[in-house]
Protein backbone atom coordinates (compact mmCIF):
# COMPACT_ATOMS: atom_id res chain seq x y z
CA UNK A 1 111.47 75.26 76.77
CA UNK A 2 109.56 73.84 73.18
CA UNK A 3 107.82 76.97 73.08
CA UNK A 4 110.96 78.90 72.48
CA UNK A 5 111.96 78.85 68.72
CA UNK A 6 114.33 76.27 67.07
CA UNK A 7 117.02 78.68 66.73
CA UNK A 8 117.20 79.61 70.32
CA UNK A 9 116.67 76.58 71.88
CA UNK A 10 120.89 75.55 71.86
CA UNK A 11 121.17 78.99 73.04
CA UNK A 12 118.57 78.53 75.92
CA UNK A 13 120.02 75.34 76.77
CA UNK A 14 123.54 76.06 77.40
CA UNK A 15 122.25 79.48 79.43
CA UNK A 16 120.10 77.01 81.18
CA UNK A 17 122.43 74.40 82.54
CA UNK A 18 125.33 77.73 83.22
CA UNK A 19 122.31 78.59 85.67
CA UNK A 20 121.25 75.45 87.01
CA UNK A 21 125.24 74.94 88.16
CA UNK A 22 124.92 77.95 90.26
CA UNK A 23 121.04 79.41 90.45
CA UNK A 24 122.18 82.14 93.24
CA UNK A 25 123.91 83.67 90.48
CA UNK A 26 121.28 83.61 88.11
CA UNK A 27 118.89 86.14 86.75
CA UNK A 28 115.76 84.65 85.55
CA UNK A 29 113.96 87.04 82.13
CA UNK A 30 110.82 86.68 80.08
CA UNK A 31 111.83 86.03 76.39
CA UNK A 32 114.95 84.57 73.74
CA UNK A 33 118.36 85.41 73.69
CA UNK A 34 118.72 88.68 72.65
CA UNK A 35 115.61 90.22 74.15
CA UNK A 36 115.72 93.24 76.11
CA UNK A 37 115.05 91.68 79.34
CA UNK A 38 118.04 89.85 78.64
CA UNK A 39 119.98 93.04 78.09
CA UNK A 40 118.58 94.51 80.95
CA UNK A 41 119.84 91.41 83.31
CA UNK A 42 122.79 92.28 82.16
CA UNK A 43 123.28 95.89 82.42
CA UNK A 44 121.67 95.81 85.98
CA UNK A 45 124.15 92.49 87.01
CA UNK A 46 126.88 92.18 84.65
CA UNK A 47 128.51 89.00 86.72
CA UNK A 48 125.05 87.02 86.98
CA UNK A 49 124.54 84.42 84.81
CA UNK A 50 120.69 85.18 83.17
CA UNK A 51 117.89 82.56 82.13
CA UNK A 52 115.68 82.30 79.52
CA UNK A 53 111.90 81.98 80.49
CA UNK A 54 109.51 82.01 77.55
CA UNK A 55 106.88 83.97 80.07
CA UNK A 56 106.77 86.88 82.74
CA UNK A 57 105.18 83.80 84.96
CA UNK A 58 108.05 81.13 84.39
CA UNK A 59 110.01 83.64 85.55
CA UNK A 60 108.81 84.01 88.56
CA UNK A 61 107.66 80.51 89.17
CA UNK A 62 111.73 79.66 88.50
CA UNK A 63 113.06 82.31 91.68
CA UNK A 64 110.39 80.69 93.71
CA UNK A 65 111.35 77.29 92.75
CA UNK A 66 114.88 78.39 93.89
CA UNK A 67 116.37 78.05 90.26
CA UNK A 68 117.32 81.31 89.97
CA UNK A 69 118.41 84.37 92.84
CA UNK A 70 116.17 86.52 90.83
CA UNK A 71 114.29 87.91 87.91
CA UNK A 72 114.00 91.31 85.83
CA UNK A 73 110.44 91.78 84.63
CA UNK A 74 109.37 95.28 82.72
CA UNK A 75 106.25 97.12 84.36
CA UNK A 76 106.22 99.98 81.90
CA UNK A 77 107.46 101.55 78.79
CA UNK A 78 107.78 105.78 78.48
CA UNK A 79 105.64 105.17 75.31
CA UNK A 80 103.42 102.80 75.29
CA UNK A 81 102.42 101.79 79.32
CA UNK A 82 101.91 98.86 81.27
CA UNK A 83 104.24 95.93 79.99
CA UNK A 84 103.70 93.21 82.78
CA UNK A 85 100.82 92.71 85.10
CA UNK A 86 102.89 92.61 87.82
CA UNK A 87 100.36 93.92 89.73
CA UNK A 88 98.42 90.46 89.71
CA UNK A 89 101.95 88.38 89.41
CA UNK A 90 103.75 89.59 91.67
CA UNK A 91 101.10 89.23 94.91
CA UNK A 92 100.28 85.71 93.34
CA UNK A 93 104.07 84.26 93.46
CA UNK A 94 105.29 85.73 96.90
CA UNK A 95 107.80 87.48 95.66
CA UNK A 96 108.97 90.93 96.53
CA UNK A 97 111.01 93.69 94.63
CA UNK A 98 114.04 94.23 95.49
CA UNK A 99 115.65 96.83 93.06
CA UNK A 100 114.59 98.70 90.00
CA UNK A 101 116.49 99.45 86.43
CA UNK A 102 115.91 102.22 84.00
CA UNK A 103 116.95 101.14 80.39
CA UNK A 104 116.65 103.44 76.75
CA UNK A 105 114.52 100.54 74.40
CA UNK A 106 116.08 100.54 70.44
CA UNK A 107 114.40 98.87 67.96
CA UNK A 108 115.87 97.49 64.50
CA UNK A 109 114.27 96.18 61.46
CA UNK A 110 115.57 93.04 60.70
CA UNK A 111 114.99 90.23 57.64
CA UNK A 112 116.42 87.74 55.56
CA UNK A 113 115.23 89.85 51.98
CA UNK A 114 115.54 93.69 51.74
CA UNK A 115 111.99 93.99 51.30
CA UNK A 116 109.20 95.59 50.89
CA UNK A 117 107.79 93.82 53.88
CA UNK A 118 104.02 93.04 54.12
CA UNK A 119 104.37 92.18 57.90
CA UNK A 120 106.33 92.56 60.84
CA UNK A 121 106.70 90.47 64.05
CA UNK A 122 107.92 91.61 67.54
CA UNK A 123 106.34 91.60 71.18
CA UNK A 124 103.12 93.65 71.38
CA UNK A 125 105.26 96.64 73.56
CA UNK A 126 108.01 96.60 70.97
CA UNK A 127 104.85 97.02 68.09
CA UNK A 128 103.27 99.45 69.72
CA UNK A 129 106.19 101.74 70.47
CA UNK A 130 106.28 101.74 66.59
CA UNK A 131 103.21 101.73 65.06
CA UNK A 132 103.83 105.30 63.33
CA UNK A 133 106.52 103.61 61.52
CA UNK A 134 105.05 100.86 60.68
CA UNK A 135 102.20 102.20 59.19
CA UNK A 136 103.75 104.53 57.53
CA UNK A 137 105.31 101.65 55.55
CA UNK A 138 102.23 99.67 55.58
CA UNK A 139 103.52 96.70 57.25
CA UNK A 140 101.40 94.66 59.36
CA UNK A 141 102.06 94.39 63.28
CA UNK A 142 101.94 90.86 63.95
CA UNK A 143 102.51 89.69 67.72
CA UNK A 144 104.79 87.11 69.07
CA UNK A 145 105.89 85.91 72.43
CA UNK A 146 109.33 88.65 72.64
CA UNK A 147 111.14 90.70 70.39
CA UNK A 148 114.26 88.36 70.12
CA UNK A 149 112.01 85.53 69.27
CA UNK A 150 110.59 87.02 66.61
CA UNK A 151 113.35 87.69 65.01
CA UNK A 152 114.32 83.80 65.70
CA UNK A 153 110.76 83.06 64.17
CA UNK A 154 111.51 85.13 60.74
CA UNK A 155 115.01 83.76 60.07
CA UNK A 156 113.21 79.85 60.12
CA UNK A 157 110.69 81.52 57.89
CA UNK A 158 113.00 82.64 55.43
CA UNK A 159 110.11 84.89 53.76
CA UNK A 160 111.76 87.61 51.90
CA UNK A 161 108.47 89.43 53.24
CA UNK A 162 108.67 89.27 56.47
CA UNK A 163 110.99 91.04 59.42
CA UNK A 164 111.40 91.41 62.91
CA UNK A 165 111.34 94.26 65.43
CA UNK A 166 113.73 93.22 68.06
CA UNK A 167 117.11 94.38 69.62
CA UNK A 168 120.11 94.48 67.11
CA UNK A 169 122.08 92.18 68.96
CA UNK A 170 119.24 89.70 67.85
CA UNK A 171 119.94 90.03 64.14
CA UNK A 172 123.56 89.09 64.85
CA UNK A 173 122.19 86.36 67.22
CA UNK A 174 119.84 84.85 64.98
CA UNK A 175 121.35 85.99 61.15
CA UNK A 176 119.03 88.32 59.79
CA UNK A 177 120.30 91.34 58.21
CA UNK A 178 119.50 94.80 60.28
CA UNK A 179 117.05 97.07 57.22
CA UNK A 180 116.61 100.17 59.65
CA UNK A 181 118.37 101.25 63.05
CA UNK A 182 116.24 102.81 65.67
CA UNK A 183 112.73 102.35 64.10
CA UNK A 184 110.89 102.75 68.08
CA UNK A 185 108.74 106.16 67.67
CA UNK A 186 109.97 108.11 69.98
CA UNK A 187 114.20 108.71 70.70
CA UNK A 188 113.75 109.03 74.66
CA UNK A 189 111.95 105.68 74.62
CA UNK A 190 112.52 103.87 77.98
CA UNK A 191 111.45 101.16 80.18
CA UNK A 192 111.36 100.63 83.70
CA UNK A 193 112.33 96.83 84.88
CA UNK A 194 111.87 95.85 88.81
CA UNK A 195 113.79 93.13 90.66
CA UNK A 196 112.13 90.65 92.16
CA UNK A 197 113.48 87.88 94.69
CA UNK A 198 112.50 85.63 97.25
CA UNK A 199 113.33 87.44 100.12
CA UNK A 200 112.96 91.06 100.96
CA UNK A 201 114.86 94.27 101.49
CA UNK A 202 114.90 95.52 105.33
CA UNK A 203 113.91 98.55 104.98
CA UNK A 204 116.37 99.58 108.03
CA UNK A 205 119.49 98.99 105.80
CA UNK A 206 118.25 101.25 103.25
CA UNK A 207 118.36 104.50 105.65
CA UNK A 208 120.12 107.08 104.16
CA UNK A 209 119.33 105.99 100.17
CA UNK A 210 116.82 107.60 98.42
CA UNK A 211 113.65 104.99 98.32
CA UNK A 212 111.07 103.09 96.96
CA UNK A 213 107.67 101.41 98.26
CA UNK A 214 105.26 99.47 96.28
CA UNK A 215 102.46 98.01 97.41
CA UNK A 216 98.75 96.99 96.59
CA UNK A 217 95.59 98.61 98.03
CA UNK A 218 92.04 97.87 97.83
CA UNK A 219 89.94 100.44 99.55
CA UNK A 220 86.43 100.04 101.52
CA UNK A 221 84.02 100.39 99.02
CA UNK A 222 82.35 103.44 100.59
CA UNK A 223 82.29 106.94 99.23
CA UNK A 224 85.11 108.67 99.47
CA UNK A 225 87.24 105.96 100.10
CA UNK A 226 90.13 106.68 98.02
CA UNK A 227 90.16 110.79 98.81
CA UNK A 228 90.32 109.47 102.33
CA UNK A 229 93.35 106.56 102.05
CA UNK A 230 95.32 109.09 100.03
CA UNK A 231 95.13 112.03 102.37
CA UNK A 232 97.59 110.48 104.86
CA UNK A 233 100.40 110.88 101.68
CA UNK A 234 99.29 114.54 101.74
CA UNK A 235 99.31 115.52 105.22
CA UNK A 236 102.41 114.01 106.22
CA UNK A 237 104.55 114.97 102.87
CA UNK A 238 104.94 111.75 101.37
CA UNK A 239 105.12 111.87 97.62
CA UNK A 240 103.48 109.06 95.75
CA UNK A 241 104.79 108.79 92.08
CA UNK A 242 102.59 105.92 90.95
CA UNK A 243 99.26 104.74 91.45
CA UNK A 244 97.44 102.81 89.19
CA UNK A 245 94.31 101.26 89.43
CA UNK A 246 92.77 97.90 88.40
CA UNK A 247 89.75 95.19 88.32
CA UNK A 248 89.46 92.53 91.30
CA UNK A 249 87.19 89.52 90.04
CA UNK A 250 84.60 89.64 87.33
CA UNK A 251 82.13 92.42 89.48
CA UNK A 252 83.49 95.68 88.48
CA UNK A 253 82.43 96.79 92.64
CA UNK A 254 85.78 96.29 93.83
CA UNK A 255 88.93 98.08 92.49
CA UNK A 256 92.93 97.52 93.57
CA UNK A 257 95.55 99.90 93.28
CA UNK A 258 99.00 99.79 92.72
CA UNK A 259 101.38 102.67 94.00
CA UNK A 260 104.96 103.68 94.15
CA UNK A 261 105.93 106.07 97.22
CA UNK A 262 109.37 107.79 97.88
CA UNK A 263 110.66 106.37 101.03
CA UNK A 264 110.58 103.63 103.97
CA UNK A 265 108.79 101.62 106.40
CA UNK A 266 110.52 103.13 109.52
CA UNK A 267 110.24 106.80 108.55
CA UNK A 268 107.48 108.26 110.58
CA UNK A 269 105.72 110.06 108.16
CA UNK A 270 105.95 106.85 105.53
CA UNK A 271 104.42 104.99 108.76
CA UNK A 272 101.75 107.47 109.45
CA UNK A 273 100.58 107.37 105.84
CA UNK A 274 100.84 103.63 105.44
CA UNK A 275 98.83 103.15 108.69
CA UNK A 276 96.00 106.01 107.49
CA UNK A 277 95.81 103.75 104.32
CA UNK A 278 95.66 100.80 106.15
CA UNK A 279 92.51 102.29 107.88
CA UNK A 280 90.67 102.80 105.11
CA UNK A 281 91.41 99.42 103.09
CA UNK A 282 90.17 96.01 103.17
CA UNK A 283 93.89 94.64 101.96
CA UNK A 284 97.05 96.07 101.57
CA UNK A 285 99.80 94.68 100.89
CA UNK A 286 103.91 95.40 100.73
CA UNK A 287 105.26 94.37 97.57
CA UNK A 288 108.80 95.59 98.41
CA UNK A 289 111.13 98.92 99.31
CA UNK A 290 114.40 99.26 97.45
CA UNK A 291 117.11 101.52 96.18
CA UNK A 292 115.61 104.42 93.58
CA UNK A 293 117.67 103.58 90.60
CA UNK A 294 116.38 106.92 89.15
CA UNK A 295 115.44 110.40 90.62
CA UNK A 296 111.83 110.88 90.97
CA UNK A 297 110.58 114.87 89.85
């Protein structure tokens, strides 16, 4: 909790104890009051009762500590890609995902001056997703733990010089003054968050929804390994609409993969596929099938 910033900490402490009175009803979220995971607990629960975490892993360290029912991480951003590394966090804390929520990211310039500004703080997604802007105005991208802290950060500064990126509810939040609405790059900026809880979905009580499976792969390291694990999708009409790939250990031989599919253990094409897959891998692993919150193609 000392690593949030003084003017979040009451905030985070009061949030913290609402939470700790009934954790089932909590929804644990990387950043300060303010941030858009904490918007996004919200819109995707609006009766649960969300926690501060100052990192994606104290977030889900705190579900599997049974502090919390759950926690809303963000994979990936329209714009700029991979937010967490939930690929190596999620396996690592036991956790699986049990839902998935789709929310348009806003960014404001906010300060205590008017400017002109000679550098700007926010989370590395929320700097990246406007860089054109910022360089346009020849402020420098400085990183910081979330958006919402940042802005917490620059109002103890009180450098005319310096602003935040962050949400707008932040500014009110955290008294800076909003300079510029809607500063993010791109106007159809969004970012997909996943659930993640203790327990699992069964898959059974999901038949007739529309679905998603994640899991992790890594294939045998033979030649055509992959073209091999994937043709089981093809042949038996499963679309996959993620796969991603990624480093095991320090080698560079040996390569995971993460993928989203469209439907369910218990579907006997989704059962053909998986067990083709499994054929061809060294480990695979489940990380959780849930509701689509959004239409895939």
């Amino acid at each position: 909790m000392q690593s949030f910033p003084d003017l979040a900490l009451e905030m985070v402490e009061t949030m913290r104890e609402s939470a700790m009175a009934n954790p089932g009803n909590a929804i644990a979220f990387q950043g300060s009051p303010g941030a858009n995971s904490h918007r996004a607990a919200m819109e995707a629960c609006p009766e649960c009762l969300p926690l501060p975490c100052f990192s994606f892993e104290d977030a889900l360290d705190t579900v599997k500590a049974g502090k919390a029912g759950c926690a809303i991480i963000p994979i990936e951003n329209s714009q700029h890609g991979r937010v967490a590394d939930i690929h190596f966090l999620l396996p690592e804390s036991g956790l699986k995902i049990v839902g998935e929520h789709f929310m348009p990211i806003h960014h404001a310039l906010m300060a205590k001056g008017k400017g002109p500004f000679t550098a700007a703080y926010s989370h590395p997604q929320a700097l990246g997703q406007s860089r054109h802007f910022l360089r346009e105005r020849g402020i420098v991208p400085l990183s910081h733990a979330d958006t919402a802290g940042a802005a917490a950060f620059v109002a103890e500064k009180n450098d005319p010089t310096l602003c935040a990126i962050a949400p707008a509810i932040a500014a009110e939040l955290y008294g800076l003054d909003i300079i510029e609405e809607n500063v993010e790059d791109a106007a159809d900026n969004m970012t997909r968050f996943v659930i993640c809880a203790r327990e699992a979905i069964d898959p059974a009580t999901l038949e007739g929804d529309d679905a998603i499976t994640t899991f992790v792969f890594e294939v045998k390291n033979i030649p055509a390994a992959l073209y091999k694990a994937m043709g089981g999708f093809a042949t038996n009409g499963v679309n996959m609409t993620k796969l991603e790939s990624y480093q095991k250990g320090a080698s560079f031989s040996a390569t995971m993969f993460y993928a989203d599919i469209i439907g369910a253990p218990g579907d006997p094409a989704v059962d053909r596929a998986l067990e083709e897959l499994a054929f061809h891998c060294k480990e695979l692993s489940i990380l959780g099938t849930y509701r689509q919150a959004r239409a895939r193609g």
